[in-house]
Protein backbone atom coordinates (compact mmCIF):
# COMPACT_ATOMS: atom_id res chain seq x y z
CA UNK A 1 38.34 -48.39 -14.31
CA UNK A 2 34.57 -47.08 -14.84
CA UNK A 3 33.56 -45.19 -12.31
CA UNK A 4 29.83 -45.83 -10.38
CA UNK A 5 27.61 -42.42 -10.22
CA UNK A 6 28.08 -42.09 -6.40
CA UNK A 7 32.02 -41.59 -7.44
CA UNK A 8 31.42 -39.55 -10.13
CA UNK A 9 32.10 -35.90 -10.53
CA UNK A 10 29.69 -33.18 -11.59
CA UNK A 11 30.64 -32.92 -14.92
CA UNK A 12 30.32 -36.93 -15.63
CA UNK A 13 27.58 -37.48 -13.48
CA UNK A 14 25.59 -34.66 -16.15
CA UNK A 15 27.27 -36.74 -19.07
CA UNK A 16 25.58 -40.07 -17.73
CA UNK A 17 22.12 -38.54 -16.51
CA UNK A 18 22.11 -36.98 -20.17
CA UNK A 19 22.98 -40.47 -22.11
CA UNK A 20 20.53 -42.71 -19.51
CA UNK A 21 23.19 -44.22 -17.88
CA UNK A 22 21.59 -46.30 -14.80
CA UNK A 23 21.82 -44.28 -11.43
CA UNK A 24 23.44 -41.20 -12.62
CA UNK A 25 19.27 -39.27 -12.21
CA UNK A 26 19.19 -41.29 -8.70
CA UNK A 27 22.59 -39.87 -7.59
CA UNK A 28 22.06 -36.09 -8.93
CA UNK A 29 18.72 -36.55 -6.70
CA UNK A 30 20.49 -37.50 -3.82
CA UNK A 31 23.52 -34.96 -4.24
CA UNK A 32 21.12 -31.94 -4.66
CA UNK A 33 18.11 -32.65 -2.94
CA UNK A 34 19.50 -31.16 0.43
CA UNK A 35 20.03 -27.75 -1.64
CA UNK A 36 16.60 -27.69 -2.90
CA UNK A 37 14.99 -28.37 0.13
CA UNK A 38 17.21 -25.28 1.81
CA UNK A 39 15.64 -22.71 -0.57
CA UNK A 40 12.18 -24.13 -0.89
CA UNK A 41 11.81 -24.33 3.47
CA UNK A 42 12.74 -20.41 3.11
CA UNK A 43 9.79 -19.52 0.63
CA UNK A 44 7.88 -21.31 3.23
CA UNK A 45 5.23 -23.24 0.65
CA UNK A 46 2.74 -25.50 2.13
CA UNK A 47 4.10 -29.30 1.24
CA UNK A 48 2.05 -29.77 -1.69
CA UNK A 49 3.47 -27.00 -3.43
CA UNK A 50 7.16 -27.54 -2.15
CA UNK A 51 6.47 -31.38 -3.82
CA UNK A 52 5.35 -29.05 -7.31
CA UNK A 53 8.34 -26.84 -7.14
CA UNK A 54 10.94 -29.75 -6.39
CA UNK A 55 9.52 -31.82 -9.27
CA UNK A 56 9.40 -28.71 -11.97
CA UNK A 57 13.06 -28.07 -10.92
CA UNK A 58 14.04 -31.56 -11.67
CA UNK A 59 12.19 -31.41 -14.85
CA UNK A 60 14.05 -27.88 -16.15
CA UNK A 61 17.10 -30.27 -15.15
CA UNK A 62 15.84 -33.20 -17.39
CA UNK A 63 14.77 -30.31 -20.21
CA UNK A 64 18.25 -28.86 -19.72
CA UNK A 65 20.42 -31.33 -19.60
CA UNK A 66 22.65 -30.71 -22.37
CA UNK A 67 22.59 -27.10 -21.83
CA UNK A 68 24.60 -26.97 -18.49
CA UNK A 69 28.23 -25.66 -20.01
CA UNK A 70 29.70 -25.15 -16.37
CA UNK A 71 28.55 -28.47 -14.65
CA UNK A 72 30.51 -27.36 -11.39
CA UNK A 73 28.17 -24.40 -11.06
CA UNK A 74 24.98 -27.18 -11.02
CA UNK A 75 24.28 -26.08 -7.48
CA UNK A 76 23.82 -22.51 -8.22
CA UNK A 77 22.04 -23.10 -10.82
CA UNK A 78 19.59 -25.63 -9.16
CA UNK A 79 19.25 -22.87 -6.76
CA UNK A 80 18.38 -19.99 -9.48
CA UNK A 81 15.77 -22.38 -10.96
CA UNK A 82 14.01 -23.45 -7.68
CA UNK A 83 14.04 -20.13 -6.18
CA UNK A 84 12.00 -19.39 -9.71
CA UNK A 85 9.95 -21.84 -9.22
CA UNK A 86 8.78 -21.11 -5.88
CA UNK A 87 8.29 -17.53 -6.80
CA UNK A 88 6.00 -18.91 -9.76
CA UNK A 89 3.93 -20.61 -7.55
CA UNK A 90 3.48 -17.77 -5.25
CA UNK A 91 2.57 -15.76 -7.49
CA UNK A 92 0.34 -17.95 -8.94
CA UNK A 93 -1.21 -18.76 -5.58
CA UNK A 94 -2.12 -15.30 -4.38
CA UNK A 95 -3.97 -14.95 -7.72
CA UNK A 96 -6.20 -17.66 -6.92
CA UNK A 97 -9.14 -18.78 -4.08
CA UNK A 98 -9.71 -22.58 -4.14
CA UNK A 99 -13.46 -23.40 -4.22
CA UNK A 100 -12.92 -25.39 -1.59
CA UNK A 101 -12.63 -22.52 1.00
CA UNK A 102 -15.27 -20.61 2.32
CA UNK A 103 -15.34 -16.56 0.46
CA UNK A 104 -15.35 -14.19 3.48
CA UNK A 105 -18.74 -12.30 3.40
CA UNK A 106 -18.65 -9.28 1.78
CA UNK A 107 -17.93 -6.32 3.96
CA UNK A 108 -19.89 -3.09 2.96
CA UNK A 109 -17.68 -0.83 0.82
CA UNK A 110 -19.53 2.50 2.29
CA UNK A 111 -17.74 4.09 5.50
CA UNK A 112 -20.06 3.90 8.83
CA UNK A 113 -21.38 6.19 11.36
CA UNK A 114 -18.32 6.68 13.02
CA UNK A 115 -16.08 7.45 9.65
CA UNK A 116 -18.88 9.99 8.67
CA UNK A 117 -18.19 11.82 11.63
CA UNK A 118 -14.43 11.61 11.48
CA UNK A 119 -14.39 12.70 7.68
CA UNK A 120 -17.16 15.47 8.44
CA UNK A 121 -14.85 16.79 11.46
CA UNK A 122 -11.52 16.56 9.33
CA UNK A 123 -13.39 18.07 6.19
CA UNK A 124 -14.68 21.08 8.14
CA UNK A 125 -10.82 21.22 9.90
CA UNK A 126 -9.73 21.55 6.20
CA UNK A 127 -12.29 23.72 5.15
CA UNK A 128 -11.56 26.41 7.69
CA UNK A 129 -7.59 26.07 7.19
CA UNK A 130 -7.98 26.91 3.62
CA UNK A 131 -10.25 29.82 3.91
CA UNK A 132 -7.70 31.03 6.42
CA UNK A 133 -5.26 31.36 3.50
CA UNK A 134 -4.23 34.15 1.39
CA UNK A 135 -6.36 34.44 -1.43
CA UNK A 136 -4.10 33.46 -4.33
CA UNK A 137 -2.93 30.69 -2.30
CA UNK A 138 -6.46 29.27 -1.89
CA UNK A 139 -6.96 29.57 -5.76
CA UNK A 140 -3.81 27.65 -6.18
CA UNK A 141 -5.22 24.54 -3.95
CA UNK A 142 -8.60 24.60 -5.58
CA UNK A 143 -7.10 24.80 -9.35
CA UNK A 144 -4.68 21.97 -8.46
CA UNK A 145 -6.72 19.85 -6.24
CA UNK A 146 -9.83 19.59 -7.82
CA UNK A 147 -11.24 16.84 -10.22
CA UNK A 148 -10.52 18.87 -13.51
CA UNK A 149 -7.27 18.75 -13.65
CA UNK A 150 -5.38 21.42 -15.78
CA UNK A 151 -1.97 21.67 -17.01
CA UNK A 152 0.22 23.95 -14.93
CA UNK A 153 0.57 26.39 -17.98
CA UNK A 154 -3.36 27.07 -17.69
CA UNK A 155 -3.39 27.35 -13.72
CA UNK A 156 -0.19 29.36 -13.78
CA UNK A 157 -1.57 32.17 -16.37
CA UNK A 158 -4.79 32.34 -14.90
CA UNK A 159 -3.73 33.16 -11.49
CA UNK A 160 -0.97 35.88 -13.44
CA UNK A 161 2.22 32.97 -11.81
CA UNK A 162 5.32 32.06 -13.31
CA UNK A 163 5.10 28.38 -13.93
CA UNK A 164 8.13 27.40 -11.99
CA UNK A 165 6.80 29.17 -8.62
CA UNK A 166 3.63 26.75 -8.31
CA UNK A 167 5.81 23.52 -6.98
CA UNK A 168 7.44 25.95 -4.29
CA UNK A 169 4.36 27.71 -3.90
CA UNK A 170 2.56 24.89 -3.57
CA UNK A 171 4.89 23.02 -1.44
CA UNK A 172 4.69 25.82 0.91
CA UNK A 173 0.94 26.15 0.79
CA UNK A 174 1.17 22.24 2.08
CA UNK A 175 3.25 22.97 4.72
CA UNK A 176 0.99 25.61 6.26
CA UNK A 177 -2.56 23.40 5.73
CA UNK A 178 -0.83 21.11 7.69
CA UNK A 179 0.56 23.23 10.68
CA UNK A 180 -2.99 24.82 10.80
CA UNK A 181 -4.76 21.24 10.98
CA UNK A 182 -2.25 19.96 13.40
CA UNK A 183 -3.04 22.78 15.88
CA UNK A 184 -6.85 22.11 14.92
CA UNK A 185 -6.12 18.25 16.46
CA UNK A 186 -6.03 16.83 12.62
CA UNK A 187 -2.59 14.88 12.35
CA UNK A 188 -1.63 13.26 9.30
C-alpha cells in the first residue's frame, strides 16, 4: 500500500518533496505553514515582508532538501531558518528609506538658546567644583580629561603618582565633583 502525502510521515514526505513526487511540496506547505506564520506574527513585519520571509524560508527548504538528516526535527528547523529570515529583513529594513516617503526636514545640529544657557550654567557649576579641589587632584582631572590624551605612565610621573593610585584617585575625585554639583542643583 503507497501511502498519499497527507498520510505520510516527516521523513517520507522530505523523500517525495526531494524526488518531485506530486503533492508532497503542497502537503509540507500545509503541515508547516501554521509554524511559520507563529514566528513571523512575533517579528511583527508589515505583510509584504512576512510574504518575502515565508517564501525565502520555503526556498532554503527547496535548496536544502537533501540536507535535512533528522527530518523529525523539520519544525525546528523551519523555525531557526524563518526566525533568520525575518531578522535579515529587519536588518535590512532599518538600513534603508524608500524614496517613496517623505525625508523629515533636517533639524539643526547646533544646540539653541535654551541649551546654551543650560550648558553655560552646568559648565560654570563644574568649573567652580573643580577649582574647589585640592590641587593635585585638579591636575589629575585636567591631565586625564582633556583632548590630549596621555598614557597613565606620563600623567602619573609628572604629577610624582604611583600609577596604580590614579583609578582610585580618580574614582574618588569623581565622586566628590559630583557631590559638589549635586549640592550646586547639577544632577547627573
Amino acid at each position: 500500500m503507497q501511502t498519499t502525502p497527507q498520510s505520510a510521515d516527516t521523513t517520507d514526505l522530505l523523500a517525495a518533496a526531494a524526488a518531485h513526487v506530486p503533492g508532497a511540496w503542497t502537503e509540507l506547505v500545509r503541515r508547516y505553514t501554521p509554524l511559520l506564520r507563529s514566528r513571523i506574527a512575533g517579528f511583527r513585519l508589515q505583510e509584504a515582508d512576512a510574504l518575502d520571509v515565508a517564501q525565502a524560508t520555503w526556498l532554503r527548504l527547496a535548496e536544502n532538501v537533501h540536507r535535512i538528516h533528522t527530518p523529525e526535527h523539520l519544525g525546528g528547523w523551519l523555525a531557526t531558518v524563518v526566525s533568520r529570515e525575518c531578522i535579515r529583513v529587519l536588518r535590512v529594513g532599518s538600513r534603508s528609506v524608500l524614496a517613496e516617503e517623505p525625508v523629515a526636514a533636517a533639524v539643526d545640529p547646533r544646540p539653541g538658546p535654551e541649551q546654551i544657557a543650560v550648558d553655560a550654567d552646568v559648565h560654570a557649576a563644574l568649573r567652580t567644583a573643580l577649582d574647589a579641589l585640592p590641587a593635585r587632584r585638579r591636575a589629575l582631572m585636567d591631565a586625564l580629561f582633556t583632548d590630549d590624551r596621555r598614557p597613565y605612565t606620563e600623567i602619573a610621573h609628572d604629577l610624582g603618582m604611583a600609577v596604580g593610585s590614579l583609578g582610585p584617585t580618580r574614582a574618588r575625585t569623581l565622586q566628590d565633583l559630583r557631590r559638589r554639583l549635586e549640592l550646586a542643583g547639577i544632577s547627573a
